[in-house]
Protein backbone atom coordinates (compact mmCIF):
# COMPACT_ATOMS: atom_id res chain seq x y z
CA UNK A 1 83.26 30.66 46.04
CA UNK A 2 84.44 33.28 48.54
CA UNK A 3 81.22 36.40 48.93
CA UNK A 4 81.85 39.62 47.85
CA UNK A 5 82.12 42.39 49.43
CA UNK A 6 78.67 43.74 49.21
CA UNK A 7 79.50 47.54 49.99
CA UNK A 8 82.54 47.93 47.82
CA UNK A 9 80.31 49.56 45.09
CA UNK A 10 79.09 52.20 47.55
CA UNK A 11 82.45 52.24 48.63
CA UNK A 12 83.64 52.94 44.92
CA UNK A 13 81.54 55.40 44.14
CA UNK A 14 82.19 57.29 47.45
CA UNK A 15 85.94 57.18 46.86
CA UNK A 16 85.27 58.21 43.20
CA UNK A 17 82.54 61.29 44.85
CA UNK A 18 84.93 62.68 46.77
CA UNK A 19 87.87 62.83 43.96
CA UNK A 20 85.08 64.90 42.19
CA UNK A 21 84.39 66.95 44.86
CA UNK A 22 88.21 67.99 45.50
CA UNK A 23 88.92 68.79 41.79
CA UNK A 24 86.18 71.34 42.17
CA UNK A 25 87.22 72.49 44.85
CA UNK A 26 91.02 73.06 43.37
CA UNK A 27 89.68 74.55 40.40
CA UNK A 28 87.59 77.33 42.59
CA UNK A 29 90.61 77.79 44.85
CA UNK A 30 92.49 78.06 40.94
CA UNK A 31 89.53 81.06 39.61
CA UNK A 32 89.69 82.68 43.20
CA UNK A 33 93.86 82.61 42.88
CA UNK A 34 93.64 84.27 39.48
CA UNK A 35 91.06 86.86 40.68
CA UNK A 36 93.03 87.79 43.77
CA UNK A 37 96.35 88.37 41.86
CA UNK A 38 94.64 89.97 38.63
CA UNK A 39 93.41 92.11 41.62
CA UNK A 40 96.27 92.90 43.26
CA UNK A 41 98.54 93.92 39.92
CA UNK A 42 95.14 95.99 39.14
CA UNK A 43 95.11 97.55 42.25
CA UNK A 44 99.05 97.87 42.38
CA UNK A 45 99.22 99.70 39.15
CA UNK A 46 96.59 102.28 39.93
CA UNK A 47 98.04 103.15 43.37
CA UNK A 48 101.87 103.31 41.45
CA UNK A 49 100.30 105.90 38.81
CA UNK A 50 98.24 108.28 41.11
CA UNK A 51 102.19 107.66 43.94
CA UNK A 52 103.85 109.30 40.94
CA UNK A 53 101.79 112.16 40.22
CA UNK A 54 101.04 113.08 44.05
CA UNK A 55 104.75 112.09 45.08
CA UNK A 56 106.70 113.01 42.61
CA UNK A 57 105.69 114.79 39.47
CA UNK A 58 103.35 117.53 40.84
CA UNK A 59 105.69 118.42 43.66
CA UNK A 60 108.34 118.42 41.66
CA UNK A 61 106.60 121.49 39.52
CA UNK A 62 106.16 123.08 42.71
CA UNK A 63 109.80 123.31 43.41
CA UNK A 64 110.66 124.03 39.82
CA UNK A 65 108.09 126.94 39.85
CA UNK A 66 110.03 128.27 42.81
CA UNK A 67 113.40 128.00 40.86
CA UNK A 68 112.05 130.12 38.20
CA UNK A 69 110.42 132.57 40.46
CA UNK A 70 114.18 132.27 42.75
CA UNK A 71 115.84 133.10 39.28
CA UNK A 72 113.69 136.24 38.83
CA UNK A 73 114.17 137.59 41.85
CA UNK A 74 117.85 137.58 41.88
CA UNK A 75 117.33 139.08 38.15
CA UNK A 76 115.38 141.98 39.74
CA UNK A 77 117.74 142.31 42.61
CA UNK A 78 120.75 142.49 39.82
CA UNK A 79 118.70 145.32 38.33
CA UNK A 80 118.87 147.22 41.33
CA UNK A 81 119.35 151.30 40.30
CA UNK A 82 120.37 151.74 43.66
CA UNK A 83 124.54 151.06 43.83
CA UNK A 84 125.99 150.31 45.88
CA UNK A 85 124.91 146.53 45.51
CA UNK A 86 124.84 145.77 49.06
CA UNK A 87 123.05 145.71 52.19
CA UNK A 88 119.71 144.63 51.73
CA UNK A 89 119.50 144.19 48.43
CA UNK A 90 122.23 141.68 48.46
CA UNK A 91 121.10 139.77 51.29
CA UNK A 92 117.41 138.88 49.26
CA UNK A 93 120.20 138.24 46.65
CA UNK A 94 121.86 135.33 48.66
CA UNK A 95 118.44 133.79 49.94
CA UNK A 96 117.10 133.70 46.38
CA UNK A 97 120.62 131.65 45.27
CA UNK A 98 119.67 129.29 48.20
CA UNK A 99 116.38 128.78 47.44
CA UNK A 100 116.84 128.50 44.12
CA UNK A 101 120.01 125.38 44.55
CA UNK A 102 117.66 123.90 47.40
CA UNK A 103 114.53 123.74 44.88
CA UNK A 104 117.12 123.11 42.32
CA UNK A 105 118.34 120.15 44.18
CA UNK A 106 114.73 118.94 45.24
CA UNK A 107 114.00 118.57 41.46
CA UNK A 108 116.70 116.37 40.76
CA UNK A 109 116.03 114.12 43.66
CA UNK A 110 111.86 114.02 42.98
CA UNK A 111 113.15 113.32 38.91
CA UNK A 112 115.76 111.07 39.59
CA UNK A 113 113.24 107.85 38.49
CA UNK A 114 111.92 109.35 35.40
CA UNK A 115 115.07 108.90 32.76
CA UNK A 116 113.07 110.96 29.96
CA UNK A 117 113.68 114.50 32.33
CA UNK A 118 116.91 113.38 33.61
CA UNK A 119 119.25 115.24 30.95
CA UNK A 120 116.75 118.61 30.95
CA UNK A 121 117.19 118.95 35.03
CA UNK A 122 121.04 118.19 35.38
CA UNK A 123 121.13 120.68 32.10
CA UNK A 124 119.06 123.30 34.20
CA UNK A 125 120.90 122.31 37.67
CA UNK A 126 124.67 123.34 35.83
CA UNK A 127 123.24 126.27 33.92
CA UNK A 128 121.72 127.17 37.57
CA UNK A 129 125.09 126.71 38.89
CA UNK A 130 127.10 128.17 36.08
CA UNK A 131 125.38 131.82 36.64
CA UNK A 132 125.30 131.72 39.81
CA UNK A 133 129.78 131.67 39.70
CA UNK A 134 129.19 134.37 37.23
CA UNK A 135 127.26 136.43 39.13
CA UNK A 136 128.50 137.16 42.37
CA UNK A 137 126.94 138.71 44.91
CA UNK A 138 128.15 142.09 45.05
CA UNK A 139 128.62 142.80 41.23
CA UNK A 140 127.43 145.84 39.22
CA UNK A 141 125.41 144.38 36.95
CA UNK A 142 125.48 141.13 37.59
CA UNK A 143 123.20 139.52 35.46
CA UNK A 144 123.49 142.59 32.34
CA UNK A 145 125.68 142.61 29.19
CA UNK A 146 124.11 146.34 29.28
CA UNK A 147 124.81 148.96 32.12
CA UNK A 148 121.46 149.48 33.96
CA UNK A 149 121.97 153.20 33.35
CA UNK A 150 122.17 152.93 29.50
CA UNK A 151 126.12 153.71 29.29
CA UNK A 152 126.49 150.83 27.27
CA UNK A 153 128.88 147.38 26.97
CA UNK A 154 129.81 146.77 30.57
CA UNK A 155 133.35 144.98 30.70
CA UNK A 156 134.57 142.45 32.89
CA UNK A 157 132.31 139.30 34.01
CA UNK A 158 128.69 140.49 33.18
CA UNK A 159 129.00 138.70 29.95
CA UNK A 160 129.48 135.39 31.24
CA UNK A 161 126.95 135.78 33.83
CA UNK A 162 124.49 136.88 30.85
CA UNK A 163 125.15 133.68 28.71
CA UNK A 164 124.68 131.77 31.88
CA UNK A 165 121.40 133.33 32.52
CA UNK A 166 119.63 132.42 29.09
CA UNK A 167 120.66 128.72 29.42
CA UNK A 168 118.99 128.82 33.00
CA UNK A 169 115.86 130.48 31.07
CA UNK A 170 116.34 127.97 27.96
CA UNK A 171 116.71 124.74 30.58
CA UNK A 172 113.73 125.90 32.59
CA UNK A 173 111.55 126.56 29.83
CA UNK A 174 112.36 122.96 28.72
CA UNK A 175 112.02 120.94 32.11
CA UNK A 176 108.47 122.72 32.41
CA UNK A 177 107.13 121.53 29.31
CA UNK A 178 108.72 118.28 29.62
CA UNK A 179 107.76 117.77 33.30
CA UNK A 180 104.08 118.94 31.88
CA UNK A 181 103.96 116.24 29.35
CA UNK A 182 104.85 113.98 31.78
CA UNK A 183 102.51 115.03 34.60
CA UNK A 184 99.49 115.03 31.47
CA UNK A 185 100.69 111.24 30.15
CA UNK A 186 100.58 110.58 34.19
CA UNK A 187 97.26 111.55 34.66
CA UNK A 188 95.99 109.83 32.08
CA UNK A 189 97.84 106.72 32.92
CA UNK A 190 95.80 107.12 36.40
CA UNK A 191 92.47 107.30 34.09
CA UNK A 192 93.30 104.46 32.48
CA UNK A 193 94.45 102.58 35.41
CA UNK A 194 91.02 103.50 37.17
CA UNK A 195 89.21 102.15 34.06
CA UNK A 196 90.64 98.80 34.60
CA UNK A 197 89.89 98.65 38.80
CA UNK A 198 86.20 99.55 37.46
CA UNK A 199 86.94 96.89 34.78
CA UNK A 200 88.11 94.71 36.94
CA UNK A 201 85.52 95.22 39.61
CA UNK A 202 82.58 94.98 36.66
CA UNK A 203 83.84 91.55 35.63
CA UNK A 204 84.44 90.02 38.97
CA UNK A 205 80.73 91.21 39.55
CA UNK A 206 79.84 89.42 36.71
CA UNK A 207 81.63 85.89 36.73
CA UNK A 208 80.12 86.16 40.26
CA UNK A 209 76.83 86.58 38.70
CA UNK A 210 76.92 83.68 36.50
CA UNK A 211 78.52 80.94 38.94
CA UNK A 212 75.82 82.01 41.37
CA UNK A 213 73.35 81.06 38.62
CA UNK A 214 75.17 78.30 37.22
CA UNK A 215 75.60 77.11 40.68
CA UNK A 216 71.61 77.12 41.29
CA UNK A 217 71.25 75.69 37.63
CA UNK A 218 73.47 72.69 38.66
CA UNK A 219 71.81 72.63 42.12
CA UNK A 220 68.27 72.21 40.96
CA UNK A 221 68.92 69.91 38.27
CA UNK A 222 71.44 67.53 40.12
CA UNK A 223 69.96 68.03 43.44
CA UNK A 224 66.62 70.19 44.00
CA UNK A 225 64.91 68.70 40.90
CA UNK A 226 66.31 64.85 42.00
CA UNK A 227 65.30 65.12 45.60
CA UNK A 228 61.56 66.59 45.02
CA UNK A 229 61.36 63.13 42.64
CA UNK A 230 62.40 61.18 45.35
CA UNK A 231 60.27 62.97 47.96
CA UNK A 232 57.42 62.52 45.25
CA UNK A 233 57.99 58.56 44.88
CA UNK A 234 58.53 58.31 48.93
CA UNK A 235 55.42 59.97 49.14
CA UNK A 236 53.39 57.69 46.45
CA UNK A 237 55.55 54.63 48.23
CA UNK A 238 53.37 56.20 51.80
CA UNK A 239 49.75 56.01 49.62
CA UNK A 240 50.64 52.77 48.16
CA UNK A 241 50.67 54.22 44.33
CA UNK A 242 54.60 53.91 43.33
CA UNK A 243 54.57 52.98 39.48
CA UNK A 244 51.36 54.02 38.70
CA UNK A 245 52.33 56.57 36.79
CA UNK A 246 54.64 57.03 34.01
CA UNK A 247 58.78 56.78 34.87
CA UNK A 248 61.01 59.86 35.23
CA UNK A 249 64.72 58.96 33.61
CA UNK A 250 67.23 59.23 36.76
CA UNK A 251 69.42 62.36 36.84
CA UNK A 252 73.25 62.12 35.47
CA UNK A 253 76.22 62.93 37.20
CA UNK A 254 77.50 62.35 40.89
CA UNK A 255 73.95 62.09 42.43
CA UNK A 256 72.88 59.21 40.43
CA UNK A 257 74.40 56.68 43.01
CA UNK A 258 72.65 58.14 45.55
CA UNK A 259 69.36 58.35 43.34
CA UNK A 260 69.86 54.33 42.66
CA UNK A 261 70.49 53.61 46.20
CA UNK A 262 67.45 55.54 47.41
CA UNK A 263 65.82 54.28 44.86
CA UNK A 264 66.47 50.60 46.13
CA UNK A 265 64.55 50.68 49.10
CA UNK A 266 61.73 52.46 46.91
CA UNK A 267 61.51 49.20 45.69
CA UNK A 268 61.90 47.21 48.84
CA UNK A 269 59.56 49.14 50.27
CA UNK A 270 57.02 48.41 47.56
CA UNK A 271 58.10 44.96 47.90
CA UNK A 272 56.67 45.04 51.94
CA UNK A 273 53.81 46.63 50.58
CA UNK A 274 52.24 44.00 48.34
CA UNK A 275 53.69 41.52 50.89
CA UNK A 276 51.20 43.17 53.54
CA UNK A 277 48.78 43.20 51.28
CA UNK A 278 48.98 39.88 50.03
CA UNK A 279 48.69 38.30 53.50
CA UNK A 280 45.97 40.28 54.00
CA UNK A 281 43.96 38.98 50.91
CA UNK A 282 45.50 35.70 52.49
CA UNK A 283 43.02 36.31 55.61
CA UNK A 284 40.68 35.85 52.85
CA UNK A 285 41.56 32.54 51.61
CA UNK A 286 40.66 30.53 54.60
CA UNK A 287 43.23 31.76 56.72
CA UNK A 288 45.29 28.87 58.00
CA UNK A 289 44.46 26.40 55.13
CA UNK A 290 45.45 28.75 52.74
CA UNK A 291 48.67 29.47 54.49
CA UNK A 292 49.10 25.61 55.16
CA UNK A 293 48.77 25.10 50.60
CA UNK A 294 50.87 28.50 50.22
CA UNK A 295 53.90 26.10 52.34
CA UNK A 296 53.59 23.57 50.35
CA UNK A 297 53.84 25.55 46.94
CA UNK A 298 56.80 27.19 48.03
CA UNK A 299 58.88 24.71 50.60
CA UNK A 300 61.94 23.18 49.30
CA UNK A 301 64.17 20.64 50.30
CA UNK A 302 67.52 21.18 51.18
CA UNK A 303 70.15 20.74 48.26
CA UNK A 304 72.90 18.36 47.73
CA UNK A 305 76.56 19.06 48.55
CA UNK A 306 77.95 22.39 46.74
CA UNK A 307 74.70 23.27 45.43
CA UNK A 308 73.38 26.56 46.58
CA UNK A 309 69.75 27.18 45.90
CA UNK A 310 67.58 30.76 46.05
CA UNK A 311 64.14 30.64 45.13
CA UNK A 312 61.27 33.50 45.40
CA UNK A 313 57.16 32.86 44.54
CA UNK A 314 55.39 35.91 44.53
CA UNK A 315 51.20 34.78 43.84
CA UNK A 316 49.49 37.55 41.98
CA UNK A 317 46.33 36.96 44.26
CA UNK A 318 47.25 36.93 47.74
CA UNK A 319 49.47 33.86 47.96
CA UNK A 320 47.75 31.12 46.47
CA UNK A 321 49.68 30.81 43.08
CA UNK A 322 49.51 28.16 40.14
CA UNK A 323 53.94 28.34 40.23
CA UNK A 324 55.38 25.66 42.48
CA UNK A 325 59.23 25.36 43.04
CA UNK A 326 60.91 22.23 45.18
CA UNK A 327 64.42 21.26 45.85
CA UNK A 328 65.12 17.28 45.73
CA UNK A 329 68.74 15.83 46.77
CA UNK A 330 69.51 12.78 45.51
CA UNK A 331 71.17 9.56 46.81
CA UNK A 332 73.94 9.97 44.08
CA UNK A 333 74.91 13.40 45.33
CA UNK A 334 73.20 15.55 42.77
CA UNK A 335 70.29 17.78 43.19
CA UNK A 336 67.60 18.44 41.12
CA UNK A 337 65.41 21.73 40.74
CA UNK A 338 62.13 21.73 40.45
CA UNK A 339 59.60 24.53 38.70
CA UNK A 340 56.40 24.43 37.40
CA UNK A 341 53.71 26.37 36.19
CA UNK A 342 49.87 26.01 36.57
CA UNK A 343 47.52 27.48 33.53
CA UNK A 344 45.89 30.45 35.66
CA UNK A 345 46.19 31.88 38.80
CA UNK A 346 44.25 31.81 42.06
CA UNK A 347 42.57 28.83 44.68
CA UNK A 348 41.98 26.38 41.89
CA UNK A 349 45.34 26.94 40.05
CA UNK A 350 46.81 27.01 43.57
CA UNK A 351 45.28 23.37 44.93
CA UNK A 352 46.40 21.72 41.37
CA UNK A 353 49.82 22.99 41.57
CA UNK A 354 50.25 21.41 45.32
CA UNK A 355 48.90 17.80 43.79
CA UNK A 356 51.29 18.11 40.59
CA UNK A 357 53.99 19.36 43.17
CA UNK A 358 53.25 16.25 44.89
CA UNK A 359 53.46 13.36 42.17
CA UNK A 360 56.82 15.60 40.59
CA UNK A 361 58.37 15.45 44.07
CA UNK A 362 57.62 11.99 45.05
CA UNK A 363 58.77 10.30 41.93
CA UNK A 364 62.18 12.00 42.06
CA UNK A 365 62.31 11.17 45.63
CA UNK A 366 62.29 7.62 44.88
CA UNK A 367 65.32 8.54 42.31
CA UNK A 368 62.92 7.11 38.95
CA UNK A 369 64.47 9.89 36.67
CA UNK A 370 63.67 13.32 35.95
CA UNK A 371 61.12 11.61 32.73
CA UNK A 372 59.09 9.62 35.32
CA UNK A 373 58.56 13.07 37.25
CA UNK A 374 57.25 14.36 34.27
CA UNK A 375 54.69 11.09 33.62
CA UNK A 376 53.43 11.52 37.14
CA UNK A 377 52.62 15.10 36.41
CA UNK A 378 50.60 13.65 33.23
CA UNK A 379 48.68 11.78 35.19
CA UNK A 380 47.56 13.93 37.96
CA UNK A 381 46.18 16.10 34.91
CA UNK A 382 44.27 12.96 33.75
CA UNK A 383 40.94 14.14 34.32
CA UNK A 384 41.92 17.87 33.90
CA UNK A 385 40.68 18.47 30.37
CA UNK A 386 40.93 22.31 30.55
CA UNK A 387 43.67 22.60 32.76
CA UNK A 388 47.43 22.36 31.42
CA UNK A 389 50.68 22.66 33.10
CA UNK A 390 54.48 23.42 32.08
CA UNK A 391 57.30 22.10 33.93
CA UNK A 392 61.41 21.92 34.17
CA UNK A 393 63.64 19.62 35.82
CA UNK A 394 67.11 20.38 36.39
CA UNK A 395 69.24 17.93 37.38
CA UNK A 396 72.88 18.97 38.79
CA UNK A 397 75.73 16.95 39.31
CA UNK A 398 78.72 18.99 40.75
CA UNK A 399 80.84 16.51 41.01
CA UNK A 400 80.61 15.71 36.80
CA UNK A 401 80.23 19.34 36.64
CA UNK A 402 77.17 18.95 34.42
CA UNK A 403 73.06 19.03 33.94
CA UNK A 404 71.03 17.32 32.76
CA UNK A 405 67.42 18.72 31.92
CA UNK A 406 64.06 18.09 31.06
CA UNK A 407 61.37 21.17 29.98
CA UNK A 408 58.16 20.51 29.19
CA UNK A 409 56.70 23.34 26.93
CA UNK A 410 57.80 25.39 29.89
CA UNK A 411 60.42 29.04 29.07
CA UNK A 412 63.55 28.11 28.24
CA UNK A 413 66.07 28.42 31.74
CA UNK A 414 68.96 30.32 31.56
CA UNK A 415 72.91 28.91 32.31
CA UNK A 416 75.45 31.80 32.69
CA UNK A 417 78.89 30.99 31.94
CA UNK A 418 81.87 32.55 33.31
CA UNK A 419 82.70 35.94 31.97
CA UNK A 420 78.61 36.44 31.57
CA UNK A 421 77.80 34.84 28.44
CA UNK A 422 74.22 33.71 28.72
CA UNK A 423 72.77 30.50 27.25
CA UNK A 424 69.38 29.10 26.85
CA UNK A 425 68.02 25.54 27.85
CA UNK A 426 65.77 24.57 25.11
CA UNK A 427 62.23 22.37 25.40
CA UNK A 428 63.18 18.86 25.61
CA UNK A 429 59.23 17.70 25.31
CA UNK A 430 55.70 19.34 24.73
CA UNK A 431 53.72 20.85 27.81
CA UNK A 432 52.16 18.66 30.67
CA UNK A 433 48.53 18.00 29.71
CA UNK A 434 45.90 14.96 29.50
CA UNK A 435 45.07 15.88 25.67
CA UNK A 436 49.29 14.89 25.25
CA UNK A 437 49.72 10.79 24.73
CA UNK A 438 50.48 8.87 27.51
CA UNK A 439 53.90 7.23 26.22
CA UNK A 440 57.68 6.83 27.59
CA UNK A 441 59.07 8.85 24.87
CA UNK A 442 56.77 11.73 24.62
CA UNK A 443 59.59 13.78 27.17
CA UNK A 444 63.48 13.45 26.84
CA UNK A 445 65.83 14.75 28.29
CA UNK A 446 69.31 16.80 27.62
CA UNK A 447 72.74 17.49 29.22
CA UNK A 448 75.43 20.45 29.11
CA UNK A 449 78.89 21.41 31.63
CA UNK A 450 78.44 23.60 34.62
CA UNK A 451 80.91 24.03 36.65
CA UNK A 452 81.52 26.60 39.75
CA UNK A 453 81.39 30.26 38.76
CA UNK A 454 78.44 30.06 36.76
CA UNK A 455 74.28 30.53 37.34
CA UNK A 456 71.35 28.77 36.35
CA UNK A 457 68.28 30.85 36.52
CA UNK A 458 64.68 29.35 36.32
CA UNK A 459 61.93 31.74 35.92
CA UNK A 460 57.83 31.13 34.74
CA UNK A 461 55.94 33.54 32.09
CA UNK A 462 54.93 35.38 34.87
CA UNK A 463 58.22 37.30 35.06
CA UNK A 464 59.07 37.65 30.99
CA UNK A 465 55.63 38.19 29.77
CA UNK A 466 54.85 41.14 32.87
CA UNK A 467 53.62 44.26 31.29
CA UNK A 468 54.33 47.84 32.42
CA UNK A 469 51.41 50.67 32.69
CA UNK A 470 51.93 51.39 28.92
CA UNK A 471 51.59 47.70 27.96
CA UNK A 472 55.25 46.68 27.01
CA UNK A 473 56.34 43.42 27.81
CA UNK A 474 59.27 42.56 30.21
CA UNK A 475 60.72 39.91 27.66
CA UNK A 476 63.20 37.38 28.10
CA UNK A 477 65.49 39.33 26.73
CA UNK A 478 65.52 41.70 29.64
CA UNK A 479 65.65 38.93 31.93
CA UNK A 480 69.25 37.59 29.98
CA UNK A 481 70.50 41.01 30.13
CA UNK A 482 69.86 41.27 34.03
CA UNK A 483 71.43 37.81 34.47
CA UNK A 484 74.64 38.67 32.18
CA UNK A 485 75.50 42.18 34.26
CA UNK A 486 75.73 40.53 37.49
CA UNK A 487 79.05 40.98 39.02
CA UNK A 488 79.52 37.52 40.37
CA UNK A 489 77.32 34.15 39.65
CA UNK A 490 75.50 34.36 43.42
CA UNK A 491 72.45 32.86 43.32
CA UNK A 492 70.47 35.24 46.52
CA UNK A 493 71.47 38.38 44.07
CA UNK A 494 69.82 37.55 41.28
CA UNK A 495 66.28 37.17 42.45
CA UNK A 496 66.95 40.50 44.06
CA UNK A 497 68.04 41.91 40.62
CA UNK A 498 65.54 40.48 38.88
CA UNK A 499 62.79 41.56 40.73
CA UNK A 500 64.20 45.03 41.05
CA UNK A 501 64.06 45.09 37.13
CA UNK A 502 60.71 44.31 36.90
CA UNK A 503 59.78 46.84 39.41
CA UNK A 504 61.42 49.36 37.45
CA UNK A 505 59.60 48.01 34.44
CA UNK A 506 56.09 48.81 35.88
CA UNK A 507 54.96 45.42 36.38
CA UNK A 508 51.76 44.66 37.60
CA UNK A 509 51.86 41.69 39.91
CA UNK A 510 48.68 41.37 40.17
CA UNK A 511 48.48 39.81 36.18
CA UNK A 512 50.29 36.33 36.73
CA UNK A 513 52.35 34.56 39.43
CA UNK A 514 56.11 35.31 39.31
CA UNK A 515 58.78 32.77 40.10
CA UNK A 516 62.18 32.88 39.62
CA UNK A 517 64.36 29.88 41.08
CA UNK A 518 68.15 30.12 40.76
CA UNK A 519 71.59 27.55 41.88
CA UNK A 520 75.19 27.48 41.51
CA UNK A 521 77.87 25.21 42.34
CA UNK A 522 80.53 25.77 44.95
CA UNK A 523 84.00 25.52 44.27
CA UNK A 524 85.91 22.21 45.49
């Protein structure tokens, strides 16, 4: 089988990080879009309302105030008592008529947007107009149906010039309380537009309020809150204490990769921890003997053709353990796994393990059959009454693509199939001990297919029945689920997984020896 690619999870969970990371960061460029243009029409409006009051409607009273007060000055100068109308008097005339057309004029232009005053000014501007043809300078009484003198009607054109004066009065009364009501619904169109800025100001404010505490919500529960864990474990990792204490469930979300993979060498750091102190309860043990039994225990022979073997002993007192594993190729081509199990744990459990590893070894050396291997281990425990044993062989043929087992009393080893279906290899035979009869058919043995792409995992009690702090038990169940969510059937990654679990778990190696010995079968 070809390896796979160890960092494409980290890869995968990078790539799938950073498509997290720029969706948040469109969505804030999104909310800071929408404020900026909510801000701008906001702002837009209010400086368009207070424009047409300053620019328009307030100077356009002005000029129509000096229209009016135009018009009553020519009036007056009309009025005059004094004939002839000349001279001075007409002269004021003629600069009031300007004044009053140039004002006149002003209004229309300053009124020309606002359609609602655009019939009352052009009314006023041709009344304005009218009178002013009526009137000419130089008239009598140019703005009287009455002689000034009391003499009564006066003929000619002071009549027009009369009707033409009341619609100027009538059109400017009207433009000034229009232009009023406009200038009032104006300035309260700026109030209103300088409620929303405030509005708009008080809820920016706001939403900036609660993203910065959202934001430090988030923070310290994704990040703050994660990290001080971590720093927390690191620093119980320094003392030597990780797992003594009960187990905080990992944070959610994006930082829970990163958790995991910090997490990992947690673990692997633990693991160099009891390996130091292990070899130095080894230093203990007799030193070099010790070592010298602790080889033997653990040493395996290389495996047949396509048969890949990983295999990890971990003693519960320094590294003298009652587990031994072995590896035995034979002449046929197939390989055969070995695993067994001392009662107890420690020197004495150690030094029977190496014999029984021994006699098992030897007798499938000389190819007698996996149920030989299994007498030979009855009769080192001959004079063993207290002592008992369990033990599996497994042998593997990859070119039949099959095994063929025999367990004595020992847990049942575990065959993943392809697409991570997990099944169990059952006792073929009671466990190795001198109170079991002596006799060729007290062990058989059975068979089933494996073929390439799928795992066979050997473990001892050591591993299933490990307890955490609170006293639950590991449980083989635990150890099938491990074995079924591995991504491929590789044989090195499952005593990593495994052993990772079971650190997670709480266990305390120091209860029973853990072994876990695992194979597959390379393709053709």
């Amino acid at each position: 089988m070809s390896a796979g690619d160890p960092h494409r999870g980290v890869r995968g969970r990078a790539s799938s990080l950073g498509i997290r990371l720029w969706v948040c960061v469109g969505l804030v460029l999104a909310v800071v879009a929408a404020v900026v243009v909510s801000g701008v029409v906001v702002n837009r409006d209010y400086h368009r309302a207070v424009g047409s009051v300053h620019d328009h409607l307030q100077p356009a009273q002005v000029a129509l105030a000096e229209v009016v007060e135009a018009v009553d000055n020519q009036r007056i100068a009309c009025l005059s008592p004094q004939p002839p109308f000349d001279g001075a008097a007409r002269q004021h005339w003629l600069a009031e008529a300007d004044r009053a057309t140039g004002q006149m004029d002003r209004v229309r232009v300053l009124l020309s947007g606002y359609p609602e005053l655009d019939r009352s000014d052009a009314a006023l501007s041709d009344d304005l107009d009218a009178w002013l043809l009526a009137a000419p300078a130089g008239s009598p009484a140019c703005a009287m149906t009455v002689h000034p003198g009391g003499a009564g009607e006066v003929p000619g054109d002071a009549a027009p010039a009369a009707v033409a004066l009341e619609g100027v009065n009538t059109g400017a009364k009207i433009l000034v309380t229009g232009l009023g009501t406009r200038t009032t619904a104006a300035w309260r169109s700026v109030d209103d537009d300088r409620e929303a800025v405030i509005a708009y100001f008080a809820a920016v404010s706001i939403t900036l309020l609660i993203g910065t505490l959202g934001l430090a919500a988030v923070t310290s529960r994704r990040i703050v809150a994660p990290v001080s864990e971590l720093e927390q474990q690191l620093h119980q990792v320094a003392r030597g204490t990780l797992g003594d204490g009960p187990r905080r469930t990992p944070p959610r979300g994006w930082f829970t990769s990163t958790y995991h993979e910090i997490e990992h060498v947690q673990l692997r750091l633990k693991e160099y921890q009891s390996a130091a102190r292990r070899d130095s309860e080894a230093l203990e043990q007799e030193g070099e003997a010790v070592l010298g039994l602790h080889r033997i225990l653990t040493a395996s022979g290389s495996p047949g053709p396509r048969v890949a073997v990983a295999g990890a002993l971990i003693a519960a007192e320094g590294i003298m353990a009652g587990d031994f594993i072995d590896t035995v190729a034979l002449p046929d081509g197939s390989t055969v796994l070995v695993l067994g199990d001392v009662a107890g744990h420690g020197v004495g459990a150690g030094l029977l393990a190496v014999r029984l590893k021994c006699a098992v070894s030897a007798a499938l050396s000389l190819d007698l059959g996996l149920r030989a291997a299994a007498r030979a281990a009855r009769q080192v425990l001959t004079d063993e009454d207290e002592r008992f044993a369990t033990l599996v062989l497994v042998r593997i043929d990859p070119v039949g693509g099959a095994v063929e087992w025999l367990n004595a009393g020992h847990v049942e080893p575990f065959l993943r199939r392809r697409g991570g279906r997990v099944v169990r290899l059952e006792a073929t035979g009671p466990l190795v001990s001198s109170l079991i009869p002596d006799t060729a058919d007290i062990w058989t043995t059975a068979g089933t297919g494996f073929a390439p792409g799928e795992l066979l995992v050997l473990i001892t009690d050591g591993l299933s029945e490990a307890r955490s702090p609170a006293g639950q038990e590991f449980g083989e169940e635990r150890v099938a689920d491990t074995i079924a969510r591995l991504p491929a059937a590789k044989a090195g990654e499952v005593l990593l997984r495994l052993h990772q679990e079971a650190e997670r778990h709480g266990t305390d190696w120091h209860r029973d020896d853990v072994t876990v010995l695992a194979a597959e079968v390379a393709p053709d």
